[in-house]
C-alpha atoms as a PDB file:
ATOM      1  CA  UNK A   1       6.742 -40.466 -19.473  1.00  0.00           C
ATOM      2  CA  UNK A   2       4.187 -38.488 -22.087  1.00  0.00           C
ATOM      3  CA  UNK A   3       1.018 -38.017 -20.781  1.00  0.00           C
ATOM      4  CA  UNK A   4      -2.394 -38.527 -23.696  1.00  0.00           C
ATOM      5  CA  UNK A   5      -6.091 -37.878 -23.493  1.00  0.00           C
ATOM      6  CA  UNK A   6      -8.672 -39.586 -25.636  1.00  0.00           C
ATOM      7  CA  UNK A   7     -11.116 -37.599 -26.936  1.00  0.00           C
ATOM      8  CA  UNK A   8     -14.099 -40.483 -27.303  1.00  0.00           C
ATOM      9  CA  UNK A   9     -17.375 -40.004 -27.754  1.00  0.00           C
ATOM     10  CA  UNK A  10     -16.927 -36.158 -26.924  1.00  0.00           C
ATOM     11  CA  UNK A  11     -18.884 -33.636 -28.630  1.00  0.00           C
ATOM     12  CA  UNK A  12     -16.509 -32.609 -31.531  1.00  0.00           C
ATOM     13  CA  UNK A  13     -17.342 -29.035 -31.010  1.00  0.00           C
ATOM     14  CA  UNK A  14     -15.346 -29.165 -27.873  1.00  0.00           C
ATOM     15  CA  UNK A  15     -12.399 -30.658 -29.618  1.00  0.00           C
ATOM     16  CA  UNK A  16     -10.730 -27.094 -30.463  1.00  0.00           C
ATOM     17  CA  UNK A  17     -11.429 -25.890 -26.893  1.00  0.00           C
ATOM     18  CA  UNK A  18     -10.476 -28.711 -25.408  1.00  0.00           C
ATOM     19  CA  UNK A  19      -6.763 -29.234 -27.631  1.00  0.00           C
ATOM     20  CA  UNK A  20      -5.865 -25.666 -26.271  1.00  0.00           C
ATOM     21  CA  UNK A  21      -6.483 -26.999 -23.042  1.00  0.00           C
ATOM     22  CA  UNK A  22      -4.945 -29.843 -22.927  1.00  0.00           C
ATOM     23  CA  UNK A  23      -1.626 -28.293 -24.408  1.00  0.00           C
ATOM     24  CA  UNK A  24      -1.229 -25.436 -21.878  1.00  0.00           C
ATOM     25  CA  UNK A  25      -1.895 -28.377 -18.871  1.00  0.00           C
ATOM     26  CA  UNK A  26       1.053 -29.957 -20.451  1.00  0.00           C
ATOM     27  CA  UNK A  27      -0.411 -33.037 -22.000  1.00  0.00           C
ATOM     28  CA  UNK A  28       1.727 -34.619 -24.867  1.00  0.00           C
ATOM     29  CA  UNK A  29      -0.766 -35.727 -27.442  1.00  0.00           C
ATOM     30  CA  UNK A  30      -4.769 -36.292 -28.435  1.00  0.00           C
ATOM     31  CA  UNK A  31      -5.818 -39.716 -29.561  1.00  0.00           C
ATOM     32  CA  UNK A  32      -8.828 -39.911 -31.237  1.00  0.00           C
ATOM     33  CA  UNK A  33     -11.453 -43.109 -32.368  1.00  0.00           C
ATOM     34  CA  UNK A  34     -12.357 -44.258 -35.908  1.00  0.00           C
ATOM     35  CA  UNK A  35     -15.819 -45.770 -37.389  1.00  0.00           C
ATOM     36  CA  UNK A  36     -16.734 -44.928 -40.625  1.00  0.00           C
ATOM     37  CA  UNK A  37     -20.716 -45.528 -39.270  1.00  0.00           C
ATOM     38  CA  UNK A  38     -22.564 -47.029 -36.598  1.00  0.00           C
ATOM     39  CA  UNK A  39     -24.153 -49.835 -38.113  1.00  0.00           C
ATOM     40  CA  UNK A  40     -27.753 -50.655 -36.036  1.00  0.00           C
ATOM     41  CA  UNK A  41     -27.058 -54.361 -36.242  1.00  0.00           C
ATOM     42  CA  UNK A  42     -23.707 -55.860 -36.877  1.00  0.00           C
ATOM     43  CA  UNK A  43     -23.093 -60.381 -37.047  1.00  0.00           C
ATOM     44  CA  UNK A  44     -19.455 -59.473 -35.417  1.00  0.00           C
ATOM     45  CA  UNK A  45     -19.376 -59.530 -32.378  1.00  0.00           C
ATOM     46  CA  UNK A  46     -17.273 -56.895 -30.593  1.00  0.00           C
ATOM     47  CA  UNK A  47     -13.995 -58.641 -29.466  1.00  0.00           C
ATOM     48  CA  UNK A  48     -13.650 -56.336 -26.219  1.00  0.00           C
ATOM     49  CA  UNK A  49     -16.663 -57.049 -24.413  1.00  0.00           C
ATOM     50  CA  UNK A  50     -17.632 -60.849 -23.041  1.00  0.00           C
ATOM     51  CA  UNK A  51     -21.466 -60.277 -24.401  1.00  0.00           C
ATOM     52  CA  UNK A  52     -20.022 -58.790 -27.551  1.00  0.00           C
ATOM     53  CA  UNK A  53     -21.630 -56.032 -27.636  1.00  0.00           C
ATOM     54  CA  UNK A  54     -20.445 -52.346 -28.577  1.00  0.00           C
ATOM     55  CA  UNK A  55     -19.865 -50.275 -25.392  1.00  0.00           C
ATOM     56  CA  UNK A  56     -21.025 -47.117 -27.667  1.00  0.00           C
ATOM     57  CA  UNK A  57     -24.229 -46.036 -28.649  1.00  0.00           C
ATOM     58  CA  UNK A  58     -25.736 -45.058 -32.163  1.00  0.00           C
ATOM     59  CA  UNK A  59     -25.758 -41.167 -31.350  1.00  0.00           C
ATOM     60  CA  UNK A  60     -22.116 -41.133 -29.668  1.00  0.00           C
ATOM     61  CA  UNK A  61     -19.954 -39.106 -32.007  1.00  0.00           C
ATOM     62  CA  UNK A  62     -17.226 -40.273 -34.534  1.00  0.00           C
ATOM     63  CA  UNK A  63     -15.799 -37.191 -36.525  1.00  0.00           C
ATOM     64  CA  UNK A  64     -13.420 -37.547 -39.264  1.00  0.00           C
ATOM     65  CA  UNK A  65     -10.316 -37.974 -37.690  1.00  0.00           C
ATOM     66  CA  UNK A  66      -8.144 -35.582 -40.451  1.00  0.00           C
ATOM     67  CA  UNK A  67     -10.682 -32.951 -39.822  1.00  0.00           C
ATOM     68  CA  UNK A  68     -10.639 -33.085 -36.564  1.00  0.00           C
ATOM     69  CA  UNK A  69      -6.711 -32.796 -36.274  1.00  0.00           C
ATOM     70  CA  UNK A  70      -6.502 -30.151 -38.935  1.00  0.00           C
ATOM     71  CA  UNK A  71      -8.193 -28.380 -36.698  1.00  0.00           C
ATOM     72  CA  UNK A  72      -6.957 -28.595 -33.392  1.00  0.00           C
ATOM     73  CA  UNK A  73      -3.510 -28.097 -34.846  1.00  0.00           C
ATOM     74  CA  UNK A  74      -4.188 -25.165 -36.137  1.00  0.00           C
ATOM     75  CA  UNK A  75      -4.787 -23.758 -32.718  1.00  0.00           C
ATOM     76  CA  UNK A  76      -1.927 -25.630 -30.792  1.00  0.00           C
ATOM     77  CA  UNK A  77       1.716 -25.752 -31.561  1.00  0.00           C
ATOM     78  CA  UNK A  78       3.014 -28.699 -29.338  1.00  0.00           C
ATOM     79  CA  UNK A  79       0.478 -31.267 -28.876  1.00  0.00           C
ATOM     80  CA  UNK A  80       0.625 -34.328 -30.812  1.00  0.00           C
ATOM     81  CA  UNK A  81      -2.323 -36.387 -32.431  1.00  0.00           C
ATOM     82  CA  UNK A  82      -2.787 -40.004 -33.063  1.00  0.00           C
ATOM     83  CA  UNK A  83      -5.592 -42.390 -33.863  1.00  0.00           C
ATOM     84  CA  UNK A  84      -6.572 -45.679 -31.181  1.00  0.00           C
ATOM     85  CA  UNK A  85      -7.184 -46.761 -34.166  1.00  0.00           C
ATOM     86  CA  UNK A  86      -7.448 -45.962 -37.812  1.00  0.00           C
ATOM     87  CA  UNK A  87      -8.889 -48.804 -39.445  1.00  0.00           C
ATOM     88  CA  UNK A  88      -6.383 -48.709 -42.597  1.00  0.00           C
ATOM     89  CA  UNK A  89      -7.527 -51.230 -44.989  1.00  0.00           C
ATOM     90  CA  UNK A  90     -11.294 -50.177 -44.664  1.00  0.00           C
ATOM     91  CA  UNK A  91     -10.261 -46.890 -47.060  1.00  0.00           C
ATOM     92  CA  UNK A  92      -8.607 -45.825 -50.010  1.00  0.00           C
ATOM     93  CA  UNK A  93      -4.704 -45.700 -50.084  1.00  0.00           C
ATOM     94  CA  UNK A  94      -4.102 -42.606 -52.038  1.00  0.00           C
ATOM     95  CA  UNK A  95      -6.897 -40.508 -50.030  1.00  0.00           C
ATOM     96  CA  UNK A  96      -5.604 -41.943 -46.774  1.00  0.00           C
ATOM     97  CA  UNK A  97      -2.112 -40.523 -48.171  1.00  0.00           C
ATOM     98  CA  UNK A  98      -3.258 -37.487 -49.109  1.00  0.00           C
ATOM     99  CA  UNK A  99      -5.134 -36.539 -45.772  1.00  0.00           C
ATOM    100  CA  UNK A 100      -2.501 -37.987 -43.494  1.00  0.00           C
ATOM    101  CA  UNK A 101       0.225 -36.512 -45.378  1.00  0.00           C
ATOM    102  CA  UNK A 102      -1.474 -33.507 -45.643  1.00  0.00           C
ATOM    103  CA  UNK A 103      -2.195 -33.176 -41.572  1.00  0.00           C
ATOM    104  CA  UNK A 104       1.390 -33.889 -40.977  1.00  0.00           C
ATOM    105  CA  UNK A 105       2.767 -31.454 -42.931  1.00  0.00           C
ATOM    106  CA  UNK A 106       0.022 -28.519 -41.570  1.00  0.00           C
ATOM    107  CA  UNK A 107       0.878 -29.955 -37.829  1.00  0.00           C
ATOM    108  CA  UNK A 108       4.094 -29.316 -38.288  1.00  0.00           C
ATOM    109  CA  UNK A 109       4.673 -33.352 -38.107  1.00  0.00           C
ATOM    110  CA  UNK A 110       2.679 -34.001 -34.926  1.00  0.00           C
ATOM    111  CA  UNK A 111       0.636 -36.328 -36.274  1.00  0.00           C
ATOM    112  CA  UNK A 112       1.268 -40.501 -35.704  1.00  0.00           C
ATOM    113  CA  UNK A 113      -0.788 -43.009 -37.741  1.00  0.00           C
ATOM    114  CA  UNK A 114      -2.400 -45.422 -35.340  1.00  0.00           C
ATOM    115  CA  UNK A 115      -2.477 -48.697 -37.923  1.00  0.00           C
ATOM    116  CA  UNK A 116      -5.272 -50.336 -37.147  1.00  0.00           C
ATOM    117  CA  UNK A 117      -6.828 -53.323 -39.030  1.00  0.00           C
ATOM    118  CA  UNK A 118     -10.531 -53.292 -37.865  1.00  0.00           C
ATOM    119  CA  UNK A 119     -12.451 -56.028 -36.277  1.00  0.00           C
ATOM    120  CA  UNK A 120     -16.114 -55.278 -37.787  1.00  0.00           C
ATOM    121  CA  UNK A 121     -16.527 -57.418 -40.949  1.00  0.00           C
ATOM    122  CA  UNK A 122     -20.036 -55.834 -41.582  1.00  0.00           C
ATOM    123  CA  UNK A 123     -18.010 -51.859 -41.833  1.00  0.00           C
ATOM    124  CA  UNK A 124     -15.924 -54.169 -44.446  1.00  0.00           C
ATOM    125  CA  UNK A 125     -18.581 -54.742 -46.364  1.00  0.00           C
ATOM    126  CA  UNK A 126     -20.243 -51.837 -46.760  1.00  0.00           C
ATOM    127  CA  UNK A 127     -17.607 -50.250 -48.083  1.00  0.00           C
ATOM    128  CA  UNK A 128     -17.120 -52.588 -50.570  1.00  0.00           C
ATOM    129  CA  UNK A 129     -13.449 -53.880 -48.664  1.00  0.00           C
ATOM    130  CA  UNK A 130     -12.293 -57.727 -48.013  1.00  0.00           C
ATOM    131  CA  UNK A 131     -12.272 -58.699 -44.613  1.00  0.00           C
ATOM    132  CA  UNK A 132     -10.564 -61.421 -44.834  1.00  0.00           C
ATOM    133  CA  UNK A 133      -7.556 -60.181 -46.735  1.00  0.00           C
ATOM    134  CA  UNK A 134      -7.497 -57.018 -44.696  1.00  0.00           C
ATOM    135  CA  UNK A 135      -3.678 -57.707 -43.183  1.00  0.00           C
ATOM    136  CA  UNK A 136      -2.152 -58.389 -46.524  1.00  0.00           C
ATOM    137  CA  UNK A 137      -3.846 -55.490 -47.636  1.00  0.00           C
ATOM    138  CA  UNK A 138      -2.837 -53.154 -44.853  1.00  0.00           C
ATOM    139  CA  UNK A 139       1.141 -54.334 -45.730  1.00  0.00           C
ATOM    140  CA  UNK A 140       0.933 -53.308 -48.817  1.00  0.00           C
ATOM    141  CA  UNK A 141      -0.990 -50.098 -48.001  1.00  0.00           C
ATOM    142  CA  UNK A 142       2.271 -49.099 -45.835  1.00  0.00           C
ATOM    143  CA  UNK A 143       4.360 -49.917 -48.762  1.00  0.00           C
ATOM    144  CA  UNK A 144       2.480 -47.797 -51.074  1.00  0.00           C
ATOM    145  CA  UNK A 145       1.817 -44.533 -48.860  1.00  0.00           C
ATOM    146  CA  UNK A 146       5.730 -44.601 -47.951  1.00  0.00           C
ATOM    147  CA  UNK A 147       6.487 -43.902 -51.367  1.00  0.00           C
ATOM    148  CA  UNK A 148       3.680 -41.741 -52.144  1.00  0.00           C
ATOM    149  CA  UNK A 149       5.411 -39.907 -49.306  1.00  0.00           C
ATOM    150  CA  UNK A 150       8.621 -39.331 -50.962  1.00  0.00           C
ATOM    151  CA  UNK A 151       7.797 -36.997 -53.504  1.00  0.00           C
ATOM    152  CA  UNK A 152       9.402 -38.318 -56.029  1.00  0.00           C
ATOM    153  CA  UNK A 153       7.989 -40.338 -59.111  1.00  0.00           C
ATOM    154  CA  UNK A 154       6.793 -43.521 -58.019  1.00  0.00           C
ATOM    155  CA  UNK A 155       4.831 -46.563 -58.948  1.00  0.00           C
ATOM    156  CA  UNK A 156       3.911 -49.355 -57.560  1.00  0.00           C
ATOM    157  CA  UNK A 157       3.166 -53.122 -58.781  1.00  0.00           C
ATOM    158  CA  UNK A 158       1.436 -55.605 -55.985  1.00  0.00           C
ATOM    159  CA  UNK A 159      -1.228 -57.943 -55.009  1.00  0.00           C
ATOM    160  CA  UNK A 160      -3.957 -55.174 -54.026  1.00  0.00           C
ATOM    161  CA  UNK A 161      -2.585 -51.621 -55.695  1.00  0.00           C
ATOM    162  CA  UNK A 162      -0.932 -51.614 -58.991  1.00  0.00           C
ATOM    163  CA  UNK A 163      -0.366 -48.276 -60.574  1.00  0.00           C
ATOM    164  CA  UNK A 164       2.239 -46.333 -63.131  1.00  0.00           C
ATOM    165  CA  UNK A 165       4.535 -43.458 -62.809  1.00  0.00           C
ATOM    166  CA  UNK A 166       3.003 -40.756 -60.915  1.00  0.00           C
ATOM    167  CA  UNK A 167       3.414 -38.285 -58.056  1.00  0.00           C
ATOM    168  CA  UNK A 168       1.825 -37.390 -54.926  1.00  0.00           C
ATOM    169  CA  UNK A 169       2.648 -33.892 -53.569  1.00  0.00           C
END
């Protein structure tokens, strides 16, 4: 049985504190929440609630979830972080790469990626992302960062990303 917190709607200063806390307790991992904002007025209703609205308010906090591992790893050695959930297809494949690769390497691989595929069409559309071909999307996004993750020269050819030769390191 492994044993995780969340750390929702916590002040992020706490977060560091808190890791080295949780680790010497004995707790096996973190999870932490993704929004890129908190819109004031969003048409989609939240799926989770029967009135549809957000349980969260405008002010509770949502750091950036790379940060906020990069830095609670680098003051535990066991503890393992994941996301509940990273909304994928709402970013960029190569930065989401980059920082997740990056955070797993620095952990010492004790970082999961917590796929998520978002539910809040208006956060889709402020960033400029399809909703409605956000699955599809999130496929190929796994195909893509797999082989950025080899280290190797890759490229890729596909519905969403299509790119020559190159490396990611």
């Amino acid at each position: 049985m492994k044993f995780v917190t969340g750390f929702v709607w916590i002040d992020p200063r706490q977060y560091v504190a808190l890791a080295q806390t949780a680790e010497e307790a004995g707790w096996d991992g973190i999870v932490l929440s993704d929004h890129l904002v908190h819109l004031e007025t969003i048409e989609t209703p939240y799926p989770y609630a029967d009135d549809g609205q957000r349980p969260w308010q405008a002010a509770d906090p949502y750091p950036d979830v790379w940060v906020s591992i990069g830095a609670m790893a680098a003051v535990t050695s066991r503890i393992r972080f994941l996301q509940g959930v990273y909304i994928v297809p709402l970013r960029d494949v190569f930065s989401l790469a980059k920082s997740l690769g990056t955070a797993s390497i620095l952990s010492g691989g004790r970082v999961s990626l917590g796929f998520g595929l978002g539910w809040m069409k208006d956060e889709f559309e402020l960033s400029g992302q399809r909703f409605d071909r956000r699955g599809a999307r999130g496929e190929e996004m796994l195909e893509v960062m797999r082989k950025l993750w080899t280290g190797e020269m890759v490229e890729h050819h596909g519905e969403f990303y299509d790119f020559p030769r190159l490396l990611m390191s």
